[in-house]
C-alpha atoms as a PDB file:
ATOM      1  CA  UNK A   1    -131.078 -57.326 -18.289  1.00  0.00           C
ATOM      2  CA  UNK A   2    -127.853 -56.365 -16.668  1.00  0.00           C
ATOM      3  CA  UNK A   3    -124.799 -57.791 -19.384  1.00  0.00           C
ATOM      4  CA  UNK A   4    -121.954 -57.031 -16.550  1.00  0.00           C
ATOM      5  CA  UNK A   5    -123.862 -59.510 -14.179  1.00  0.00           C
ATOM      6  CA  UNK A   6    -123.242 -62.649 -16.980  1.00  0.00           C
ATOM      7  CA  UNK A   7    -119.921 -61.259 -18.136  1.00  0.00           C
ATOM      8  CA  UNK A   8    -118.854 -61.699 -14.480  1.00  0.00           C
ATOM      9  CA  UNK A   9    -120.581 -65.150 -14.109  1.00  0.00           C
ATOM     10  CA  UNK A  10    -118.800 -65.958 -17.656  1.00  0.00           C
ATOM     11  CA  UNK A  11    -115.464 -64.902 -16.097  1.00  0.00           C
ATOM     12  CA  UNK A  12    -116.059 -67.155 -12.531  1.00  0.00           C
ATOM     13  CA  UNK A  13    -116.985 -69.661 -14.404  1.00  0.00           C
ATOM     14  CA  UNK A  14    -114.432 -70.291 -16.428  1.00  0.00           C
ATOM     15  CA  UNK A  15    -112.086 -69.580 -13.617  1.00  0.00           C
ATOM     16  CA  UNK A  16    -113.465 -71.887 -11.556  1.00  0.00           C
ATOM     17  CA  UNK A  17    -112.973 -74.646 -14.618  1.00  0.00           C
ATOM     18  CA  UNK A  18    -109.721 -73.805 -15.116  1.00  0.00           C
ATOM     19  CA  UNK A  19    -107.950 -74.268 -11.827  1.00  0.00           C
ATOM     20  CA  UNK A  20    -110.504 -77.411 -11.613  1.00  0.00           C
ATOM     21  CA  UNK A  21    -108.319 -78.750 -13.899  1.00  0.00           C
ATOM     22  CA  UNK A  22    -104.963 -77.306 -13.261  1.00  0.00           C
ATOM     23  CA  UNK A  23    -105.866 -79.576  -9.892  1.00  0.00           C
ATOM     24  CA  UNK A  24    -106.846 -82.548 -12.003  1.00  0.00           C
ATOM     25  CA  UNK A  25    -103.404 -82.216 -13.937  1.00  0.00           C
ATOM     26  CA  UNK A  26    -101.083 -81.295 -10.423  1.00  0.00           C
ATOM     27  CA  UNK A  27    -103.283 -85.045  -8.728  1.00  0.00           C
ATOM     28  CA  UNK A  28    -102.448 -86.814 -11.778  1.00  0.00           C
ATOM     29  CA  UNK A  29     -98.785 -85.561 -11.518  1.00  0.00           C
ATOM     30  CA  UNK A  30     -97.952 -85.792  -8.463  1.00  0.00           C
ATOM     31  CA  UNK A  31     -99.317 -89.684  -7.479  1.00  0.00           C
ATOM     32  CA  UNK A  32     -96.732 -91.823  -7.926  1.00  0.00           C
ATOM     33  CA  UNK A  33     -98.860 -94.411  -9.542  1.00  0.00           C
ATOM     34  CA  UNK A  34    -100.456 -94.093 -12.681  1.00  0.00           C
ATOM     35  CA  UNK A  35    -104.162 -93.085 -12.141  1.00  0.00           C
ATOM     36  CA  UNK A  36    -105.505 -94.200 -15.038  1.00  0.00           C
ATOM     37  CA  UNK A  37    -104.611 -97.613 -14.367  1.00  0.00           C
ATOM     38  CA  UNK A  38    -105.775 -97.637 -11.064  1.00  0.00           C
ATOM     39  CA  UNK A  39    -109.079 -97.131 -11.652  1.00  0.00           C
ATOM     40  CA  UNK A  40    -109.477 -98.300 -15.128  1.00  0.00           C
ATOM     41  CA  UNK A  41    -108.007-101.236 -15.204  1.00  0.00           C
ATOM     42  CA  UNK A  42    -107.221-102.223 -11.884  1.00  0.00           C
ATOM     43  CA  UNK A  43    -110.949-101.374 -10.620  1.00  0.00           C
ATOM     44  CA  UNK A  44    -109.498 -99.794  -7.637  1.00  0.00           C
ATOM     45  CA  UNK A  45    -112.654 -98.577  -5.965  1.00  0.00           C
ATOM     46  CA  UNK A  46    -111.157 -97.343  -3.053  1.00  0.00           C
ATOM     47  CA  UNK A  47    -108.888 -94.905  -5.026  1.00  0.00           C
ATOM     48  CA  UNK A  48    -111.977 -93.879  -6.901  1.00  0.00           C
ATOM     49  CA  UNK A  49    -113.602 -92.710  -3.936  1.00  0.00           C
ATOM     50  CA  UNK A  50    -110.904 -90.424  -2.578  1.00  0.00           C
ATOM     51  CA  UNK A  51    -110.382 -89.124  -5.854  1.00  0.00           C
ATOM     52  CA  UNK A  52    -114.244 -88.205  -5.648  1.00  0.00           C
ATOM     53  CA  UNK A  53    -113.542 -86.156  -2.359  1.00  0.00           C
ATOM     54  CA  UNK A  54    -110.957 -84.537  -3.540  1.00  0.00           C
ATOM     55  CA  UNK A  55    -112.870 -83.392  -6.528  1.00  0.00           C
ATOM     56  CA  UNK A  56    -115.440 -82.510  -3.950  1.00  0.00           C
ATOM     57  CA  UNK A  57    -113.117 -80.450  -1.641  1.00  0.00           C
ATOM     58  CA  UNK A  58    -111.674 -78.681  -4.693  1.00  0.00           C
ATOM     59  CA  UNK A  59    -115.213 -77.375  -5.568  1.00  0.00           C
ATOM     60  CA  UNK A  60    -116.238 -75.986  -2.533  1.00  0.00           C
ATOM     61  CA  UNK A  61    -112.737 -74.587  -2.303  1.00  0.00           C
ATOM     62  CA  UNK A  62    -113.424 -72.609  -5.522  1.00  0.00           C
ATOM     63  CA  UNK A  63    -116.843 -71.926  -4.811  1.00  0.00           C
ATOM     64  CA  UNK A  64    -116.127 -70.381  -1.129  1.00  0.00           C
ATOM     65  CA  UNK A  65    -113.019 -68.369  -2.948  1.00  0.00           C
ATOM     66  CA  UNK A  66    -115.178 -67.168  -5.535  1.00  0.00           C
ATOM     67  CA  UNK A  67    -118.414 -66.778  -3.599  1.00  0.00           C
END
């Protein structure tokens, strides 16, 4: 059992979470409509799925730059 290999997989991890939602908050701020309405209340399905994309794209994004 090598403890550096899940100290390092700790430290991605968590790295990767974090600027997961740093993009979250930066989306959120920088629409100029209020999300949560959108898609809560309005049912706007369409903004739902580019909101899914973009949560998509981020991934990878993290995933290639950690990778």
């Amino acid at each position: 059992m090598n403890w550096n290999t899940y100290f390092e997989t700790l430290i991605y991890l968590w790295t990767g979470i974090a600027i997961f939602v740093i993009a979250i908050f930066l989306l959120d701020a920088l629409t100029p409509w209020s999300l949560k309405k959108e898609l809560i209340e309005d049912e706007n399905v369409a903004l739902g799925i580019i909101i899914g994309c973009f949560f998509i794209a981020i991934a990878l994004i993290i995933a290639a730059a950690i990778r």
